[in-house]
Protein backbone atom coordinates (compact mmCIF):
# COMPACT_ATOMS: atom_id res chain seq x y z
CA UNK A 1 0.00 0.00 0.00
CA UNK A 2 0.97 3.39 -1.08
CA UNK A 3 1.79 5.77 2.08
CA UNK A 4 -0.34 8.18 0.58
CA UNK A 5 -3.22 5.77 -0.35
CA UNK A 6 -3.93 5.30 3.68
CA UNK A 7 -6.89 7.05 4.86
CA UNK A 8 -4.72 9.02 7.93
CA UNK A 9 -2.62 10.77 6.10
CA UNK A 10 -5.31 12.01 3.40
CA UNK A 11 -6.51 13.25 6.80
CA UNK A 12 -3.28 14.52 7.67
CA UNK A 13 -2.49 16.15 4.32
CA UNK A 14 -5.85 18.02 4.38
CA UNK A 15 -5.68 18.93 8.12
CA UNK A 16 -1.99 20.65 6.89
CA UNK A 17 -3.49 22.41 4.30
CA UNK A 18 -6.35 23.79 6.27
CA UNK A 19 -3.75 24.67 9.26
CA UNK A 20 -1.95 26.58 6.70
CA UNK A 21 -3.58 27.96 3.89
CA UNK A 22 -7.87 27.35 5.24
CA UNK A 23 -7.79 31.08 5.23
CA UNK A 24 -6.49 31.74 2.10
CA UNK A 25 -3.16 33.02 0.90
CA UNK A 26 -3.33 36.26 1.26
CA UNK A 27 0.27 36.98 -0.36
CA UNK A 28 -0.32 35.07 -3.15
CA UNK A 29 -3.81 36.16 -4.26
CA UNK A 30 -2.57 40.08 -3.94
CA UNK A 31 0.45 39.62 -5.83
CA UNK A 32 -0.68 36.59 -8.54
CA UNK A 33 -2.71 36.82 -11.61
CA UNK A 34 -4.80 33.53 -11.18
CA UNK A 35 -3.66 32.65 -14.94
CA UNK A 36 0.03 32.54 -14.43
CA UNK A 37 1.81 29.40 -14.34
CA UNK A 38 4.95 28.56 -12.48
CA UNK A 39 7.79 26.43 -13.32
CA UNK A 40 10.12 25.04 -10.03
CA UNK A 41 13.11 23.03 -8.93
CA UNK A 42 13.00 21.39 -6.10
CA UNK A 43 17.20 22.30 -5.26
CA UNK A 44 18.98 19.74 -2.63
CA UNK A 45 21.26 22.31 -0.52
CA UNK A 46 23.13 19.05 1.51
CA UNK A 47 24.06 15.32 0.66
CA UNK A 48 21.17 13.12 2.11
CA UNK A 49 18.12 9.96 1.01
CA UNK A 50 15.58 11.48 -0.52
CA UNK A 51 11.63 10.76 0.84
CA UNK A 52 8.47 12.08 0.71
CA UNK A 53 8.20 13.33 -3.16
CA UNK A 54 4.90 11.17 -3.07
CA UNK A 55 3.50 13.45 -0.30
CA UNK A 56 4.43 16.27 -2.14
CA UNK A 57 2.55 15.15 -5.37
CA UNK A 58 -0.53 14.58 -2.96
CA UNK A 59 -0.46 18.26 -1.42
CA UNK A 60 -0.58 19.46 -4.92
CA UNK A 61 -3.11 17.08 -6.19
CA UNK A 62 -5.44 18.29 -3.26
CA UNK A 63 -5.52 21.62 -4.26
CA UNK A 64 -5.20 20.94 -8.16
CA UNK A 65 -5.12 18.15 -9.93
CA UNK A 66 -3.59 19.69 -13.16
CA UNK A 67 -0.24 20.45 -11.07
CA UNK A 68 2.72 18.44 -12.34
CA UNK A 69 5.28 17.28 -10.43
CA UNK A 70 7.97 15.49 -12.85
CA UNK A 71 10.42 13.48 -10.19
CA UNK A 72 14.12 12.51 -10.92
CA UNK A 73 15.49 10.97 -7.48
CA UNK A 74 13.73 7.89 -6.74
CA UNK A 75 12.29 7.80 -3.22
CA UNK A 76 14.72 6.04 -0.69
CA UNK A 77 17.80 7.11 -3.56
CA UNK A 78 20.84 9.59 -2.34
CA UNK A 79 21.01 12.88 -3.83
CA UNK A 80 23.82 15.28 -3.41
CA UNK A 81 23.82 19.08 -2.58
CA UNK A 82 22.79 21.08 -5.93
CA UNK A 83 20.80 18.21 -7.44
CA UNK A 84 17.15 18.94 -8.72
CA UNK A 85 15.30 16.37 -6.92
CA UNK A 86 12.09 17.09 -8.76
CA UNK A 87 10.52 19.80 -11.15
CA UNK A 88 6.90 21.43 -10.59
CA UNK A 89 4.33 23.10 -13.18
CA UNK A 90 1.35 24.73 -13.10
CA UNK A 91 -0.95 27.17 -11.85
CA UNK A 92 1.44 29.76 -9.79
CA UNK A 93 -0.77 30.46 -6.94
CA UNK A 94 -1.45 26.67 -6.08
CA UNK A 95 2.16 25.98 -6.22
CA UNK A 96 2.65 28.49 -3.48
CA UNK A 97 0.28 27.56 -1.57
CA UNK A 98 1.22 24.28 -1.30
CA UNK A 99 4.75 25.11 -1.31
CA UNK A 100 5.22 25.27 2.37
CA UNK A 101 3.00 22.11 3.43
CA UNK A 102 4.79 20.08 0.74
CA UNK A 103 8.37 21.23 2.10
CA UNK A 104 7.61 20.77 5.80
CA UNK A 105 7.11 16.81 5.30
CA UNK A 106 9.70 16.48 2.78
CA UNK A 107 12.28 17.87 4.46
CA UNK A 108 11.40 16.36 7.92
CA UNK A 109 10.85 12.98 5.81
CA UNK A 110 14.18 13.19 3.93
CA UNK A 111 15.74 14.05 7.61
CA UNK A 112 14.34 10.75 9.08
CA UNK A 113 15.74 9.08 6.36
CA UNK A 114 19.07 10.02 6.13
CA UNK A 115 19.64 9.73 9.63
CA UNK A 116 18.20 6.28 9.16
CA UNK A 117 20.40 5.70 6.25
CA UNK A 118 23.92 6.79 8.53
CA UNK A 119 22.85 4.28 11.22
CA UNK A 120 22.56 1.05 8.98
CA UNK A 121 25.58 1.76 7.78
CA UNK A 122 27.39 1.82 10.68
CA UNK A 123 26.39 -1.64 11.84
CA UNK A 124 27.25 -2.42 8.86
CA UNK A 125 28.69 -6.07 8.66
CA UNK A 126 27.04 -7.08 11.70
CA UNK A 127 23.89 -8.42 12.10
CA UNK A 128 21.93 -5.80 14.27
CA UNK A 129 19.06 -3.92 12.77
CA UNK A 130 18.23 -0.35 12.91
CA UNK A 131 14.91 -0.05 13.97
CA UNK A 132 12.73 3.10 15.41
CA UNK A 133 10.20 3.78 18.62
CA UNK A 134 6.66 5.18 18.94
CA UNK A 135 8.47 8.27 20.06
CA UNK A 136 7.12 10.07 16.97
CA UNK A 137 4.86 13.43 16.53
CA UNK A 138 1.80 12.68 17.20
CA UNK A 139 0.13 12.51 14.03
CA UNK A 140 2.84 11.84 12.03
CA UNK A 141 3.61 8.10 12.95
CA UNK A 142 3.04 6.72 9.23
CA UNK A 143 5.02 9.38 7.67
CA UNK A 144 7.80 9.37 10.28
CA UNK A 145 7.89 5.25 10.65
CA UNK A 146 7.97 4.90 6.38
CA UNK A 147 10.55 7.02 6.63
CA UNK A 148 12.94 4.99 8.67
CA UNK A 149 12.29 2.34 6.24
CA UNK A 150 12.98 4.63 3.21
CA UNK A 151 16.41 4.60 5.07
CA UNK A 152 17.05 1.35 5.42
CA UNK A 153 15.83 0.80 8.97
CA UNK A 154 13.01 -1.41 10.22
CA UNK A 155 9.99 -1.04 12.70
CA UNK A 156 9.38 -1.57 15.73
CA UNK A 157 5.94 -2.00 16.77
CA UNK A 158 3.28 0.82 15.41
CA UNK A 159 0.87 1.37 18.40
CA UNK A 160 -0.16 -0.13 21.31
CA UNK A 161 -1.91 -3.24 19.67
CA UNK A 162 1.18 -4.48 18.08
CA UNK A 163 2.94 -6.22 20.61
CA UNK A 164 3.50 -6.38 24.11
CA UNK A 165 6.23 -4.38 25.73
CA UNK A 166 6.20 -4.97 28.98
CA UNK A 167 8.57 -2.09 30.43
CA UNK A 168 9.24 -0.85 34.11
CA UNK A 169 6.12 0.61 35.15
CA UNK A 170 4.34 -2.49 33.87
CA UNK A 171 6.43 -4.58 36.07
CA UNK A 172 6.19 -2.59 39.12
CA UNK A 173 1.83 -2.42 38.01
CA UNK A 174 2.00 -6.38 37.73
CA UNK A 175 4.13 -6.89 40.53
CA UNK A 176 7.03 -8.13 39.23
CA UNK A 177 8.15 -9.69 35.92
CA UNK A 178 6.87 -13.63 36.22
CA UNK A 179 3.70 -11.77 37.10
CA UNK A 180 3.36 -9.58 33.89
CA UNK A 181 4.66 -12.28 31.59
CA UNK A 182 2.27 -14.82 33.16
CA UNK A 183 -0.91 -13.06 32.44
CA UNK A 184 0.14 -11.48 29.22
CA UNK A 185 0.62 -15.23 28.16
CA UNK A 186 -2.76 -15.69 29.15
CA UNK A 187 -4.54 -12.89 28.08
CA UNK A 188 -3.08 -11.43 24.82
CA UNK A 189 -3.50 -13.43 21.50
CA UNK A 190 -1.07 -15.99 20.50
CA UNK A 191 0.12 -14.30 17.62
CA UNK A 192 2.17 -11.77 19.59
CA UNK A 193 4.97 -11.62 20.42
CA UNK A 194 6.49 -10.14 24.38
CA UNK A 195 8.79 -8.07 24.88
CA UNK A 196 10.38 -7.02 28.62
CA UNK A 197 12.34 -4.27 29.35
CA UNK A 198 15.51 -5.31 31.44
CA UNK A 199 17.90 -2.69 33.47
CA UNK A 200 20.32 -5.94 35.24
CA UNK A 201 21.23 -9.41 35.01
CA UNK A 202 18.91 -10.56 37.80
CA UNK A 203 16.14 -8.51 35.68
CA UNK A 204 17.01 -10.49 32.63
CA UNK A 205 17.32 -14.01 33.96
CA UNK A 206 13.97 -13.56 35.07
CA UNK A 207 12.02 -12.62 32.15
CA UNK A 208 13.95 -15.61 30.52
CA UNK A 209 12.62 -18.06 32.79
CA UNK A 210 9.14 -16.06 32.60
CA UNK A 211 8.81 -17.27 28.37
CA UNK A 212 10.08 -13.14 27.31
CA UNK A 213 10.31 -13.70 22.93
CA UNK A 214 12.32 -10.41 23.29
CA UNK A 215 14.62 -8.75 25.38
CA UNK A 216 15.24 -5.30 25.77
CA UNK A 217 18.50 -4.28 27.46
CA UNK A 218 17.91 -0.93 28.87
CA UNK A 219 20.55 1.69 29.33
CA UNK A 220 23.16 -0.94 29.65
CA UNK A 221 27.02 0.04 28.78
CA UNK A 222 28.47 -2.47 26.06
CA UNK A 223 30.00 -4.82 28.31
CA UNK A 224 26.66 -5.37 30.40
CA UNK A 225 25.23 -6.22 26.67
CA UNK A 226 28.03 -8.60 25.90
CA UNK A 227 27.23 -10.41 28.88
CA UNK A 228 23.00 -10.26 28.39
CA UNK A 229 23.88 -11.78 24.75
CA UNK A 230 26.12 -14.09 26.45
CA UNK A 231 23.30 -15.21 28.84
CA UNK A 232 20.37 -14.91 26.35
CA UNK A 233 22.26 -17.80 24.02
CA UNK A 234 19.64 -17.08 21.50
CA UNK A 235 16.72 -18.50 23.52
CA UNK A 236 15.25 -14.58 22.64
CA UNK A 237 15.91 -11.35 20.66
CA UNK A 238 17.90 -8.86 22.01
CA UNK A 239 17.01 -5.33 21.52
CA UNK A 240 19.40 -2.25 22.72
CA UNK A 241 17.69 0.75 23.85
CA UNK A 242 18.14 3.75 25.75
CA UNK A 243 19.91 7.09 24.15
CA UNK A 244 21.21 4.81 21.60
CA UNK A 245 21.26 7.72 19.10
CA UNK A 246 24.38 9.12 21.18
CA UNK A 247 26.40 5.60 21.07
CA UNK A 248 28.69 4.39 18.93
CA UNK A 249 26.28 1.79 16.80
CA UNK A 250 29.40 -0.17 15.81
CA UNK A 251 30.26 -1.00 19.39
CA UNK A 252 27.02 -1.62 20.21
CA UNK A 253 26.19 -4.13 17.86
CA UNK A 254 29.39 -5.62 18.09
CA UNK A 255 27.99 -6.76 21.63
CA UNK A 256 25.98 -9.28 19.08
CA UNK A 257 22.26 -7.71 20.21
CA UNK A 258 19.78 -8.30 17.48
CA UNK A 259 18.24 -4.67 17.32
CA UNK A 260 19.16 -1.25 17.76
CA UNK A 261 16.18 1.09 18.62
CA UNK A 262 16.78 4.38 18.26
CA UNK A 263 13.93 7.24 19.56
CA UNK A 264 15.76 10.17 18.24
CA UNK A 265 15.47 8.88 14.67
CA UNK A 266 12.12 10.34 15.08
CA UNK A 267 11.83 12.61 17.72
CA UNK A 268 14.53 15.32 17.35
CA UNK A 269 15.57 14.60 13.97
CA UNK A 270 16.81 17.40 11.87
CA UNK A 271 15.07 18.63 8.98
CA UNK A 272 16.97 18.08 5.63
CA UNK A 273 17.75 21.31 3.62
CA UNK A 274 15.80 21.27 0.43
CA UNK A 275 14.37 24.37 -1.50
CA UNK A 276 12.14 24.78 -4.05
CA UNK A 277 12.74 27.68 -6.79
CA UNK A 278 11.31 28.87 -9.48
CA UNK A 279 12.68 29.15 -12.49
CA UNK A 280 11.88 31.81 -15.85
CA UNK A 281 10.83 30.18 -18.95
């Protein structure tokens, strides 16, 4: 399915538009005959993985069908500071009106993924995954989570209904982790998988014995992971976590954990710098 073909971000796209132009454009419909017709390059100003071109082609076809949007970096491609990702025709004032919206998720997008992109490289040659949190903008969770994948990364779990993660206030809720792994076995469907968030050895010995499919290895330096890895002996998946976008990725998946989840791929990610221009014909 299409990322733009989902129902929530229609919803999303229109709620952007309305946010930003519901109003009207006041700028453009003082200074813009309605008949003129723009021509634009979308300019790369920095080295990065491009994503998000298809959102851009649905902000314009929301406002106007008729606008074209010709694209020459394929989605999830590099591009390189002074490329023209992508060209843009049509009516001049629905171009700038849609300008900004269009921008915003591109270069946020693009950001996600290029970040994305520098992580799986770095484990590169070992066999840890890159994969994100649901520490995304609210709102934003396809866009954000698609574009970790654009980058090379994979998901973790979308929302609450995915999977159980059964982290430290869970435990301390349940009282204790046999407790919260015993009735999650017995009252979540088969099908998914459990997770439990370990800070310690003693922590992770017992959500071994308790049946855990996953573990997480909280804020643990690489040593302490070593030795979780060690002790796991494949009987789960490892998962490090905690401020693992500060940490060298090689080291840490040179511990042998299975996946790397990273929060800030999403939540403080920095917007890629991308520019759209237009040209005279």
């Amino acid at each position: 399915m299409k990322i733009t073909s989902i129902p929530s971000v229609q919803t999303l796209l229109r709620t952007a538009l309305e946010e930003d132009a519901g109003g009207g454009d006041i700028t453009t419909m003082s200074t813009i005959s309605a008949d003129a017709i723009a021509h634009g390059r979308y300019i790369a100003k920095e080295d990065g993985i491009l994503c998000g071109m298809d959102i851009v082609r649905t902000v314009f076809d929301l406002l106007d069908q008729d606008i074209a949007l010709q694209v020459h970096v394929p989605e999830g491609s590099c591009f390189h500071a002074g490329d023209i990702l992508a060209e843009v025709s049509g009516n001049a004032r629905t171009v700038l009106t849609g300008e900004r919206v269009g921008l915003n998720l591109l270069q946020h997008m693009s950001g996600i993924a290029t970040a994305t992109a520098k992580a799986v490289q770095s484990v590169n040659g070992y066999k840890a995954r890159i994969t994100d949190t649901r520490k995304t903008t609210p709102g934003l969770r396809h866009l954000e989570k698609y574009a970790v994948r654009c980058g090379g990364g994979v998901n973790h779990r979308f929302n609450l209904s995915d999977g159980v993660l059964i982290k430290d206030n869970h435990i301390i809720a349940a009282g204790g982790i046999q407790k919260a792994v015993a009735a999650a076995k017995a009252s979540a469907p088969h099908t998914l998988k459990i997770e439990v968030e370990v800070e310690n050895m003693d922590m992770l010995r017992e959500a071994l014995d308790a049946g855990a499919d996953i573990i997480m290895l909280d804020n643990m330096t690489c040593e302490e992971m070593q030795q979780a890895v060690a002790i796991v002996d494949g009987r789960a998946l490892t998962e490090a976590s905690g401020n693992m976008g500060e940490k060298d990725l090689a080291q840490v998946a040179k511990t042998g954990v299975d996946l790397i989840s990273i929060g800030a791929l999403t939540h403080s990610v920095r917007a890629m710098d991308i520019s759209l221009k237009f040209k005279l014909v």
